[in-house]
C-alpha atoms as a PDB file:
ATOM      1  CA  UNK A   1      99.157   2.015 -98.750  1.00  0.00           C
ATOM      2  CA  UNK A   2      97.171   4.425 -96.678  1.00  0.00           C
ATOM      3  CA  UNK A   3      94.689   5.875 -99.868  1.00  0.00           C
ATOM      4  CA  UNK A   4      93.501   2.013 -99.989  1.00  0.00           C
ATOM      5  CA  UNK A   5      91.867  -0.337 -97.224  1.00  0.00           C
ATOM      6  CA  UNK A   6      91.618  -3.907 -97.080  1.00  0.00           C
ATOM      7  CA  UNK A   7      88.648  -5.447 -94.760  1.00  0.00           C
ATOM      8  CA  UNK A   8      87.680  -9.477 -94.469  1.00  0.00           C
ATOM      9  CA  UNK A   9      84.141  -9.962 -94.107  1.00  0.00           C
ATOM     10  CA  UNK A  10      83.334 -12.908 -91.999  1.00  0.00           C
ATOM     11  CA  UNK A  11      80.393 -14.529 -90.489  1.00  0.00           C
ATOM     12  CA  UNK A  12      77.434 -12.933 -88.713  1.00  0.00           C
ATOM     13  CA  UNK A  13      79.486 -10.175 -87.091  1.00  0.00           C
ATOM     14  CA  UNK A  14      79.110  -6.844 -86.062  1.00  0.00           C
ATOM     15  CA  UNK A  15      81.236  -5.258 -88.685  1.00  0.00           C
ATOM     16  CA  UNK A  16      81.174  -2.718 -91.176  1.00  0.00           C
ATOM     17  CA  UNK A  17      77.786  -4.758 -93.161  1.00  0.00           C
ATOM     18  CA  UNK A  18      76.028  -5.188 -90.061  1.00  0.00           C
ATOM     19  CA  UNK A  19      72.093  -5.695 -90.438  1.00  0.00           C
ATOM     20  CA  UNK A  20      70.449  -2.680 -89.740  1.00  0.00           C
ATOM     21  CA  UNK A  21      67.682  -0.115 -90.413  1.00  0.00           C
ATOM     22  CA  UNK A  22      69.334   2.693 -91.051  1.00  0.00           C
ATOM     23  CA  UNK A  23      72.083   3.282 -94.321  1.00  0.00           C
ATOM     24  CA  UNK A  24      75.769   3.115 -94.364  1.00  0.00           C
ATOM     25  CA  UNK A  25      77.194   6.165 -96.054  1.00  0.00           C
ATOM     26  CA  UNK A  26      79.993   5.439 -97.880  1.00  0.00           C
ATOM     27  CA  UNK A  27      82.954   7.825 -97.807  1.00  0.00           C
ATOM     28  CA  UNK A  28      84.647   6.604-100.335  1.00  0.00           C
ATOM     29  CA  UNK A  29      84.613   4.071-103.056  1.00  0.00           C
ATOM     30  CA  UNK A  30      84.765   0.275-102.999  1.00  0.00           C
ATOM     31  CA  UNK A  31      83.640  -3.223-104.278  1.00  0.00           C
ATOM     32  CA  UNK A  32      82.677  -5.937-102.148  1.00  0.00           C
ATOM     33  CA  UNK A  33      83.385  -9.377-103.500  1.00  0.00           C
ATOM     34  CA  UNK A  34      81.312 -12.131-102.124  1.00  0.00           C
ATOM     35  CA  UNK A  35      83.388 -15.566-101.284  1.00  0.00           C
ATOM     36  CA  UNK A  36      80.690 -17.429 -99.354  1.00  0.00           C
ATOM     37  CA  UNK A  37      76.899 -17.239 -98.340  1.00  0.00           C
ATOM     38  CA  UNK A  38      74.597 -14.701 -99.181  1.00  0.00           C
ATOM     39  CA  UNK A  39      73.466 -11.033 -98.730  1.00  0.00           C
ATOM     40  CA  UNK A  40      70.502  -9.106 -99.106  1.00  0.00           C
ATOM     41  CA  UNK A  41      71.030  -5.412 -99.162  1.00  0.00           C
ATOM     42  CA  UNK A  42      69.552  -1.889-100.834  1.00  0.00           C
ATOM     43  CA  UNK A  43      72.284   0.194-102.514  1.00  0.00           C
ATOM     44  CA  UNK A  44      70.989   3.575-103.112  1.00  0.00           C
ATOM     45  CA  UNK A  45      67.233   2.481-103.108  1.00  0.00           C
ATOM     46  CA  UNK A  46      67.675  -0.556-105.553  1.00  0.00           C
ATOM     47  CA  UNK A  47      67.184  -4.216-103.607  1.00  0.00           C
ATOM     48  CA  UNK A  48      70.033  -6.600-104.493  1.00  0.00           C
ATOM     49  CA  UNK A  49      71.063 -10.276-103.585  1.00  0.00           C
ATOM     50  CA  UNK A  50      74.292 -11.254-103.995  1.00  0.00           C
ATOM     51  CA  UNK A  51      75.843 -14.810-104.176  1.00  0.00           C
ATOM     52  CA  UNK A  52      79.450 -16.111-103.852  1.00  0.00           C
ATOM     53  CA  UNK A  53      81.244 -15.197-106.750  1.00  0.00           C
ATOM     54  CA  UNK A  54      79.431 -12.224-107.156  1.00  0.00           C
ATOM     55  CA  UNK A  55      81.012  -8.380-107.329  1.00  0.00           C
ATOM     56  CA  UNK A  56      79.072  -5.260-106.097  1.00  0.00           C
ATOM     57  CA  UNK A  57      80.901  -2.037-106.816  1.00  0.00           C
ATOM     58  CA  UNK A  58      79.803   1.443-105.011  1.00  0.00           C
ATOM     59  CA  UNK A  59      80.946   4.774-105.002  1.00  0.00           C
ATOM     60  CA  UNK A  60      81.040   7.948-102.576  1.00  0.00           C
ATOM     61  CA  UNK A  61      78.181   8.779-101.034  1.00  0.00           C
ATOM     62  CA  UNK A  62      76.427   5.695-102.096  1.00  0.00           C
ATOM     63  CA  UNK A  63      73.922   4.843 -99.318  1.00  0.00           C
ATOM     64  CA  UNK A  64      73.725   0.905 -98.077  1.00  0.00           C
ATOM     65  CA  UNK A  65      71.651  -1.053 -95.839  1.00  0.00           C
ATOM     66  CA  UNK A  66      71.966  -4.445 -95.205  1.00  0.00           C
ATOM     67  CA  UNK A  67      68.643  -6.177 -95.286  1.00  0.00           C
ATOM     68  CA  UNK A  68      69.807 -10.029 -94.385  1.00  0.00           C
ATOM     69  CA  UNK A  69      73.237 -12.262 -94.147  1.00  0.00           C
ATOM     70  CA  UNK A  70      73.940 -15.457 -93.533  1.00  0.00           C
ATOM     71  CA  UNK A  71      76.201 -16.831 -90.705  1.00  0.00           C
ATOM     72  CA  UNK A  72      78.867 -18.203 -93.099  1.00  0.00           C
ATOM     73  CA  UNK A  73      79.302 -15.047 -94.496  1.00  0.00           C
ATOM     74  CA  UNK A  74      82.172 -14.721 -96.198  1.00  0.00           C
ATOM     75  CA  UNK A  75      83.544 -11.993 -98.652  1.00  0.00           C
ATOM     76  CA  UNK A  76      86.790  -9.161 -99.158  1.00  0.00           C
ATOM     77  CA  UNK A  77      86.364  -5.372 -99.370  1.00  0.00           C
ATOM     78  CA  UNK A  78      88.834  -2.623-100.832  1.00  0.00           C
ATOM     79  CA  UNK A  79      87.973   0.791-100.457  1.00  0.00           C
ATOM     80  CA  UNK A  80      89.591   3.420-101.831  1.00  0.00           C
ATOM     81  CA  UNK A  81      89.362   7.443-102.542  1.00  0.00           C
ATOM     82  CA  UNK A  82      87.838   8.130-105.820  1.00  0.00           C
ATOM     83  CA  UNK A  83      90.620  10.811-106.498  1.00  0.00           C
ATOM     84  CA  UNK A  84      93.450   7.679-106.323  1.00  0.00           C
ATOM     85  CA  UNK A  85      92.323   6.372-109.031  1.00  0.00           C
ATOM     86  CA  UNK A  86      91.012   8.853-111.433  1.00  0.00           C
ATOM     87  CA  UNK A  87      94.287   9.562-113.356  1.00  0.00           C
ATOM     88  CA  UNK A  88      93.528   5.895-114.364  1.00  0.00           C
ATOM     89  CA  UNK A  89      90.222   6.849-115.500  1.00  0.00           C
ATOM     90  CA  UNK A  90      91.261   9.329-117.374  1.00  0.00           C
ATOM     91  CA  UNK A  91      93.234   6.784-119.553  1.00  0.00           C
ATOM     92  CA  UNK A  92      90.051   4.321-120.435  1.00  0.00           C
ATOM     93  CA  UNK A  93      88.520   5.823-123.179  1.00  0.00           C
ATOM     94  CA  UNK A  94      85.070   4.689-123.065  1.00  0.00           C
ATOM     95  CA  UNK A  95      84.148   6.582-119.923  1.00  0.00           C
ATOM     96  CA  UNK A  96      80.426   7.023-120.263  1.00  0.00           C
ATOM     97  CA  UNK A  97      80.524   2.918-120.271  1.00  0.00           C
ATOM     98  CA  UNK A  98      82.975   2.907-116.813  1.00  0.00           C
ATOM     99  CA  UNK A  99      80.702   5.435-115.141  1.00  0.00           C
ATOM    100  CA  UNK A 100      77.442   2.901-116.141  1.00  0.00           C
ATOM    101  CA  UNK A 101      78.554   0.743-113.223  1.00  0.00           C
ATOM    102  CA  UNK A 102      76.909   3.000-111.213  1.00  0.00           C
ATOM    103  CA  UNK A 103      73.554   2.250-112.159  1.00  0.00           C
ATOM    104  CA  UNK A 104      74.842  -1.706-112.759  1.00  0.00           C
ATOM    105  CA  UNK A 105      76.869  -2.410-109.917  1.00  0.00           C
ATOM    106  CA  UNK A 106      76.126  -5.848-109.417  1.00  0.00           C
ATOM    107  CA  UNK A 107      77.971  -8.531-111.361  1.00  0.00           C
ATOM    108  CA  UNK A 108      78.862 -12.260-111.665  1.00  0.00           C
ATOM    109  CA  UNK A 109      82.328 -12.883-112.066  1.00  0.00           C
ATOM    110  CA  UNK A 110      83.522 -15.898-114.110  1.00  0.00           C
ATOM    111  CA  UNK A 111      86.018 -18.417-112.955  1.00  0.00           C
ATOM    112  CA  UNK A 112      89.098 -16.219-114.473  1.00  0.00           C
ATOM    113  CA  UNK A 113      87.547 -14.051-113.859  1.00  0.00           C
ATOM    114  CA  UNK A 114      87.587 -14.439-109.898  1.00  0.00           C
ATOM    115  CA  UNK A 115      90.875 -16.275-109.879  1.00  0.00           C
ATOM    116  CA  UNK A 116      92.671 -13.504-111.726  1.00  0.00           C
ATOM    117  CA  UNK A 117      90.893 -11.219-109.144  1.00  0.00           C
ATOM    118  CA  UNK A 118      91.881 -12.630-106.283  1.00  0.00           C
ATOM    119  CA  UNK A 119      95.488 -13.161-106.980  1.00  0.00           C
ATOM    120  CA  UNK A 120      95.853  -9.572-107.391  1.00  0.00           C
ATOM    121  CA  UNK A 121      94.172  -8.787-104.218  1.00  0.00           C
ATOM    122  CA  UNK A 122      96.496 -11.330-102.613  1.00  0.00           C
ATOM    123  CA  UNK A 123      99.546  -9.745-104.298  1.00  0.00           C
ATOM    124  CA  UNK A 124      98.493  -6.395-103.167  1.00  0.00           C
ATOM    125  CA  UNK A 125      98.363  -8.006 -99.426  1.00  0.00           C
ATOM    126  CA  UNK A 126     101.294  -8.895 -99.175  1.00  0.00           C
ATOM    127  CA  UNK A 127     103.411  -6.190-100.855  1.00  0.00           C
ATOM    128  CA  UNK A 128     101.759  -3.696 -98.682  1.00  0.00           C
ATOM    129  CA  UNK A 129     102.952  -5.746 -95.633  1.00  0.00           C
ATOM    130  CA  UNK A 130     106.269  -5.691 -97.445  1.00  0.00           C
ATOM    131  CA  UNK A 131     106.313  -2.104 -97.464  1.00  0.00           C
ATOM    132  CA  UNK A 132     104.909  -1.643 -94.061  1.00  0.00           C
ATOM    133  CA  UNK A 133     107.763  -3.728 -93.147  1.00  0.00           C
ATOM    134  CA  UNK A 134     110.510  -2.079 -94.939  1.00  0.00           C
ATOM    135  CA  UNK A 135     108.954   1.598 -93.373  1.00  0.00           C
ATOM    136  CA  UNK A 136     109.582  -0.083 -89.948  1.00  0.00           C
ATOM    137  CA  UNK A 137     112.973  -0.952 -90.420  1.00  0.00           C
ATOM    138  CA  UNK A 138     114.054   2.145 -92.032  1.00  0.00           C
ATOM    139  CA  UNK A 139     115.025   0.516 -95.630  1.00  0.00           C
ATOM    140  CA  UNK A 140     114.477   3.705 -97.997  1.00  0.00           C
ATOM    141  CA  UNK A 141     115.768   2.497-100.889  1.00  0.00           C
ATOM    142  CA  UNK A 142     113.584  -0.674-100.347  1.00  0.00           C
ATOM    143  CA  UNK A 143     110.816   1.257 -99.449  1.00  0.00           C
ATOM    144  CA  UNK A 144     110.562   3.134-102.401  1.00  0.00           C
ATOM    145  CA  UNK A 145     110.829   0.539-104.923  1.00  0.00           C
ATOM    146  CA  UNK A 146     108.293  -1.451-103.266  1.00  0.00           C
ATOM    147  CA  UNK A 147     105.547   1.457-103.282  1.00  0.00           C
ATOM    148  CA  UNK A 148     106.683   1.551-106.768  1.00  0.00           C
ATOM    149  CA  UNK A 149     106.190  -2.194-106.959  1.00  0.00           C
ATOM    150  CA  UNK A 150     102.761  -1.602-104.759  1.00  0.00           C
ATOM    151  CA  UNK A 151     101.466   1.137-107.122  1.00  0.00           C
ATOM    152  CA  UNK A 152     102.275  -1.049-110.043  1.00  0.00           C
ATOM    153  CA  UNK A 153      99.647  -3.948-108.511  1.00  0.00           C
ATOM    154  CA  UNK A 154      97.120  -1.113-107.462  1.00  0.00           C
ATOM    155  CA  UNK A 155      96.324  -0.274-111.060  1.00  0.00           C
ATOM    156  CA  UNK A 156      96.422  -3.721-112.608  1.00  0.00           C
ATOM    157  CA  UNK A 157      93.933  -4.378-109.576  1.00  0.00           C
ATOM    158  CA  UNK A 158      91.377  -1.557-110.801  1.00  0.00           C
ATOM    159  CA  UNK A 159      91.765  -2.586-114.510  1.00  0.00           C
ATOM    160  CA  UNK A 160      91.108  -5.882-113.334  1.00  0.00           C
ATOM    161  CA  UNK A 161      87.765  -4.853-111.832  1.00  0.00           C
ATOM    162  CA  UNK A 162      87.144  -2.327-114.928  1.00  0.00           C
ATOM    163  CA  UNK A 163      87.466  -5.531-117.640  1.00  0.00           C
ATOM    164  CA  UNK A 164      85.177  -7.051-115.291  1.00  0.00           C
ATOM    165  CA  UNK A 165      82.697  -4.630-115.301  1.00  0.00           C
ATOM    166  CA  UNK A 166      83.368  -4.396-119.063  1.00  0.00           C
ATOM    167  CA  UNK A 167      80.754  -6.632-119.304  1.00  0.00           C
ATOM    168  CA  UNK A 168      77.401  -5.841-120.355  1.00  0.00           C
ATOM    169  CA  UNK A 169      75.752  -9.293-120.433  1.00  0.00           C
ATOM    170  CA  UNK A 170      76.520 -10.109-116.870  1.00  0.00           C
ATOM    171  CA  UNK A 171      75.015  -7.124-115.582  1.00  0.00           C
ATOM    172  CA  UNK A 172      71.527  -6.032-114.343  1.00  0.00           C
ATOM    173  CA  UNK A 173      70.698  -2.734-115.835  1.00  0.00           C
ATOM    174  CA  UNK A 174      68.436  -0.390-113.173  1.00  0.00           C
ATOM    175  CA  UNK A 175      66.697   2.952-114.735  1.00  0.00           C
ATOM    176  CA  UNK A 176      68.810   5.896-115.485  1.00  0.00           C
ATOM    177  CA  UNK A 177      68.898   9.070-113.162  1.00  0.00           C
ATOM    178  CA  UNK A 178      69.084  12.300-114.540  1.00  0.00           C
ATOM    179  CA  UNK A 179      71.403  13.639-112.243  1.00  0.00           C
ATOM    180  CA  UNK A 180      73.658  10.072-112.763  1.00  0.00           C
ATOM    181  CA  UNK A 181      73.251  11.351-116.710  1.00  0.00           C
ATOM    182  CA  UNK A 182      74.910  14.631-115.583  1.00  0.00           C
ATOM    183  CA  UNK A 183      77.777  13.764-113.664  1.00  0.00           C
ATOM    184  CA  UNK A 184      78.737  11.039-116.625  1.00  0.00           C
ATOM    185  CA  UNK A 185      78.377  13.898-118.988  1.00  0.00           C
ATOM    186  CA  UNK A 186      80.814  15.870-117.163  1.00  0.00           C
ATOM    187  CA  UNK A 187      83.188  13.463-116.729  1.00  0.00           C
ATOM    188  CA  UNK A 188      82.797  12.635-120.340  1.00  0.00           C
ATOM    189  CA  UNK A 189      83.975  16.366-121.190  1.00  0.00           C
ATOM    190  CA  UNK A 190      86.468  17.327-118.731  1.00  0.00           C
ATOM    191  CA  UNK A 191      88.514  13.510-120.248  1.00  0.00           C
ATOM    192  CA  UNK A 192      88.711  15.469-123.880  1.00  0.00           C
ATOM    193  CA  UNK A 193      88.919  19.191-122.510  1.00  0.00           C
ATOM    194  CA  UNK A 194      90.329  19.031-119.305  1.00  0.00           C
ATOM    195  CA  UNK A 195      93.838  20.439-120.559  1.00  0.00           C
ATOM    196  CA  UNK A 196      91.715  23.832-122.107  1.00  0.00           C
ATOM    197  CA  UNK A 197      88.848  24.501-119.978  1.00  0.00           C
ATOM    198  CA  UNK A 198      89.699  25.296-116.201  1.00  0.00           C
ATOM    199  CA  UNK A 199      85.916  26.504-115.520  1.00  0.00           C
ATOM    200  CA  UNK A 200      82.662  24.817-113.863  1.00  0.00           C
ATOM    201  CA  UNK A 201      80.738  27.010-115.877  1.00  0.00           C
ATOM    202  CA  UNK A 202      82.302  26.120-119.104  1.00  0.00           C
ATOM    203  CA  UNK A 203      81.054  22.147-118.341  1.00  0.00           C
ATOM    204  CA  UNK A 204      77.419  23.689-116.447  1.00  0.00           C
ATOM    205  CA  UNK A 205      76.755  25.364-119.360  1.00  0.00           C
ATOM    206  CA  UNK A 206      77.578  21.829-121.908  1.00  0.00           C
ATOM    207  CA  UNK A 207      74.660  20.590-120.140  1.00  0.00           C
ATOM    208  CA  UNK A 208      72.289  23.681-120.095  1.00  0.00           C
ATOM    209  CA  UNK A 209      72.809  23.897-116.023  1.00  0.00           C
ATOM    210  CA  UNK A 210      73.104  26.693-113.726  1.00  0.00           C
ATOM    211  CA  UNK A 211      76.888  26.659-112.088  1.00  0.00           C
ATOM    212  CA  UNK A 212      74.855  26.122-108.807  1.00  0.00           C
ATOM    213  CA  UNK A 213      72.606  23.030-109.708  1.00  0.00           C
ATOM    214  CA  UNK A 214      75.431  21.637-111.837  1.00  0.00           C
ATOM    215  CA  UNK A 215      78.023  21.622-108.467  1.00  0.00           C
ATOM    216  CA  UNK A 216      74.996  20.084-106.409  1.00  0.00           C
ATOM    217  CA  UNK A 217      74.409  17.441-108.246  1.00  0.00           C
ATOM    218  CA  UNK A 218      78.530  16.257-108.972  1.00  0.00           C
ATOM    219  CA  UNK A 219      79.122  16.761-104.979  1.00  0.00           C
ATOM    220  CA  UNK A 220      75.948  14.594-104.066  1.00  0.00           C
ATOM    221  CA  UNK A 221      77.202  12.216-106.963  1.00  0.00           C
ATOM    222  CA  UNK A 222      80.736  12.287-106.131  1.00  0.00           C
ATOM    223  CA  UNK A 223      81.978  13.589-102.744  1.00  0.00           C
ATOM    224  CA  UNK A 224      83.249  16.740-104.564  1.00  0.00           C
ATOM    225  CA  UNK A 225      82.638  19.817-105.988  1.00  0.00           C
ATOM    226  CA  UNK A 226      82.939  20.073-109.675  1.00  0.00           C
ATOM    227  CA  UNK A 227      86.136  22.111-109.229  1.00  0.00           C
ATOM    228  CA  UNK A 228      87.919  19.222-107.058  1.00  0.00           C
ATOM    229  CA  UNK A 229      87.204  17.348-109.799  1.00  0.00           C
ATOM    230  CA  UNK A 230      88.856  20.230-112.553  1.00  0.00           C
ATOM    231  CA  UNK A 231      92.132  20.224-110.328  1.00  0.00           C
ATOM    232  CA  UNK A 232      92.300  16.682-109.967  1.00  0.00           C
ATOM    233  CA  UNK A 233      92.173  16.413-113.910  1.00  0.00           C
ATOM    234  CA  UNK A 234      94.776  18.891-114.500  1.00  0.00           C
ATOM    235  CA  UNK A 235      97.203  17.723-111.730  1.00  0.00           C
ATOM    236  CA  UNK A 236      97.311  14.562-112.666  1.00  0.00           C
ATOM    237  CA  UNK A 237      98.389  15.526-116.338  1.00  0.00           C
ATOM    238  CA  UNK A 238     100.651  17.912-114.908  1.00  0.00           C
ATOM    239  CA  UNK A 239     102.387  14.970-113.103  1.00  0.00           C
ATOM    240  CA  UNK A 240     102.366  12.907-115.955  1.00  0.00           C
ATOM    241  CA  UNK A 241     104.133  15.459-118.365  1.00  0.00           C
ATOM    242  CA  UNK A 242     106.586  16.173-115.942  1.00  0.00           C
ATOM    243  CA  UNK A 243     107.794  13.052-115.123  1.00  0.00           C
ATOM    244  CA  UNK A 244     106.945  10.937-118.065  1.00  0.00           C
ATOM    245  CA  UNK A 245     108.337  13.344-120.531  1.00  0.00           C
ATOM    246  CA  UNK A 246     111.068  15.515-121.010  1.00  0.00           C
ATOM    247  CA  UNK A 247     109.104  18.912-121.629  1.00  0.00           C
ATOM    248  CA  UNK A 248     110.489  22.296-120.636  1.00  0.00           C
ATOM    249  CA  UNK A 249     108.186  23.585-117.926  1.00  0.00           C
ATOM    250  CA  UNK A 250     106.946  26.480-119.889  1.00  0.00           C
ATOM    251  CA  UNK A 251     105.767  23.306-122.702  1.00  0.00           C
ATOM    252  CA  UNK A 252     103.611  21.903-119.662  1.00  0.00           C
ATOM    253  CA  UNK A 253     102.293  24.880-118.826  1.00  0.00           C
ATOM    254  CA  UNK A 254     101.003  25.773-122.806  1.00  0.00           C
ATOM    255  CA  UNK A 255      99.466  22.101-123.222  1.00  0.00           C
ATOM    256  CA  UNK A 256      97.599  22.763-120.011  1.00  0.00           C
ATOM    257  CA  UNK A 257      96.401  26.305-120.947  1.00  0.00           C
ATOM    258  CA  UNK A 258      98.046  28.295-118.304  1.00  0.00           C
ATOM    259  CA  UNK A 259      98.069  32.014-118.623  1.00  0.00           C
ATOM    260  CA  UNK A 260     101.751  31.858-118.391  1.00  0.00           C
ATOM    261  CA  UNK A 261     104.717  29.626-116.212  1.00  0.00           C
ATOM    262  CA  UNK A 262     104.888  31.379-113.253  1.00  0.00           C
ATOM    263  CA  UNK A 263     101.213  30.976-113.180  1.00  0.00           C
ATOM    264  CA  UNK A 264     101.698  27.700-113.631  1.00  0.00           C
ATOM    265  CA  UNK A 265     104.432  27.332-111.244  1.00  0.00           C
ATOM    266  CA  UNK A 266     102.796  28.785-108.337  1.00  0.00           C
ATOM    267  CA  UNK A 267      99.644  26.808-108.871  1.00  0.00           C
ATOM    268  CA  UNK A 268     101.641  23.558-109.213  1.00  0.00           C
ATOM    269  CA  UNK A 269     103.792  24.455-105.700  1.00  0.00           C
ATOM    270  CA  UNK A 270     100.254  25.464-104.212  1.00  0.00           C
ATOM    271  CA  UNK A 271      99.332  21.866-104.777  1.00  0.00           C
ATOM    272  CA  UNK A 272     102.173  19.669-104.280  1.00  0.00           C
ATOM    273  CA  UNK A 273     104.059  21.269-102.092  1.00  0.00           C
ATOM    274  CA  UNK A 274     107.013  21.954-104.331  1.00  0.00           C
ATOM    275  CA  UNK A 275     107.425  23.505-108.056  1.00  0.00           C
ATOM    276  CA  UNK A 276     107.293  21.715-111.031  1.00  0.00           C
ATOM    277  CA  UNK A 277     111.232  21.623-111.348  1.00  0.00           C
ATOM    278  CA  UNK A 278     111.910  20.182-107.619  1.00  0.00           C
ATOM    279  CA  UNK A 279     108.711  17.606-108.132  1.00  0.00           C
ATOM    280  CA  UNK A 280     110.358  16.326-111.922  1.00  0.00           C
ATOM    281  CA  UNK A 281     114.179  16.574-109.797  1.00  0.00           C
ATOM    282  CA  UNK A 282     112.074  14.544-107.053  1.00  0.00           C
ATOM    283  CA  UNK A 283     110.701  12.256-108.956  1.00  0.00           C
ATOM    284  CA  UNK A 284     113.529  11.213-111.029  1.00  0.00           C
ATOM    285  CA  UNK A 285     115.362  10.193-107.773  1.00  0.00           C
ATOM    286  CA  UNK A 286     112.816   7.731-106.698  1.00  0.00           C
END
């Protein structure tokens, strides 16, 4: 699937950890999961080594240099947009605990850990060549119910890494930023009031912020304004109400605290390309 890449590390290579001076800004999210050898490397100003079996997580805008590696290096990345995976978030409910991996991103992973790991990053592998395949030869059906198949191994893939993660003994604690403190606030609130409150300033204000400090600080945290982030939360529910239940439209658009349904209509359609009744009509025939 396009919203998720899949790189082999190997060796002493020019690739995308080369040794070097100057930081690697990350544009999206990822873990790196060390198979072999050893790394040295700063991840937003902290100094790390890691060592095979080991698990570094990372997240937009996260900037990396790579100090040292050794010539057998050997390890897997995934990267992936942050926005791919939030509707998962949403569902953990300890989110202030998810969001600490950000300030503990470095962790040893267990024999089942690492097994259980890798055999669903091999799964994933080969179902998206599957896919690819079926794409190629113009199988729609097939094509369908393997993205449904590869979507399926996606999010057992990130729970994996969140029950890793889950952790607290394995993991090296570093001091807490303030502005890390703010953007795990906010995603704290918008989980249990997403559905009511549409407006930055309603979550600025939770924290005592201006609206202008408060979107500075999510964007330089996250990769996006405070608003993406507001959208993102309410689309994603939207979705989920319209194809997991059997709600009339105007329902959906109450629970979600829309002035009214053609409001709701037009924002949905403004977003996804079609209206809430075509996307639920859509969605049922895949």
């Amino acid at each position: 699937m396009s919203d998720v890449g899949f790189y082999r590390v190997m060796g002493n290579a020019d690739d995308m950890f080369a040794i070097s001076d100057n930081p690697i800004r990350a544009d999206k999210s990822g873990i790196f999961l060390l198979q072999k050898g050893r790394v040295k490397f700063v991840l937003d100003g902290v100094n790390y080594e890691m060592k095979p079996g080991e698990m570094c997580i990372y997240f937009p805008n996260a900037s990396i240099i790579i100090k040292e590696r050794s010539e057998d290096l050997e390890g897997i990345v995934i990267t992936v947009d942050l926005e791919t995976v939030s509707p998962l978030l949403m569902k953990v409910s300890d989110v202030r605990s998810l969001l600490d991996t950000r300030l503990s991103p470095l962790i040893k992973l267990d024999d089942d850990m690492l097994e259980g790991t890798l055999a669903f990053i091999r799964l994933f592998v080969q179902l998206s060549e599957r896919v690819d395949n079926y794409s190629r030869n113009g199988e729609r059906r097939l094509w369908q119910l393997g993205r449904l198949q590869l979507e399926s191994v996606r999010e057992c893939l990130a729970l994996q890494i969140i029950i890793a993660f889950s952790g607290e003994d394995k993991r090296l604690k570093n001091t807490v930023d303030r502005r890390d403190s703010i953007v795990q606030d906010f995603f704290v609130h918008l989980k249990d009031m997403h559905r009511v409150e549409h407006e930055v300033n309603y979550y600025a204000e939770r924290q005592f912020l201006s609206i202008r400090y408060f979107s500075y600080v999510v964007k330089s945290r996250t990769g996006h304004n405070p608003s993406y982030w507001i959208t993102m939360s309410l689309l994603s529910e939207a979705r989920r109400l319209l194809t997991d239940t059997d709600k009339a439209v105007k329902e959906v658009s109450e629970l979600l605290n829309f002035p009214n349904q053609s409001y709701f209509g037009k924002w949905f359609k403004s977003k996804e390309g079609v209206g809430p009744v075509e996307y639920r009509k859509k969605m049922n025939e895949e």
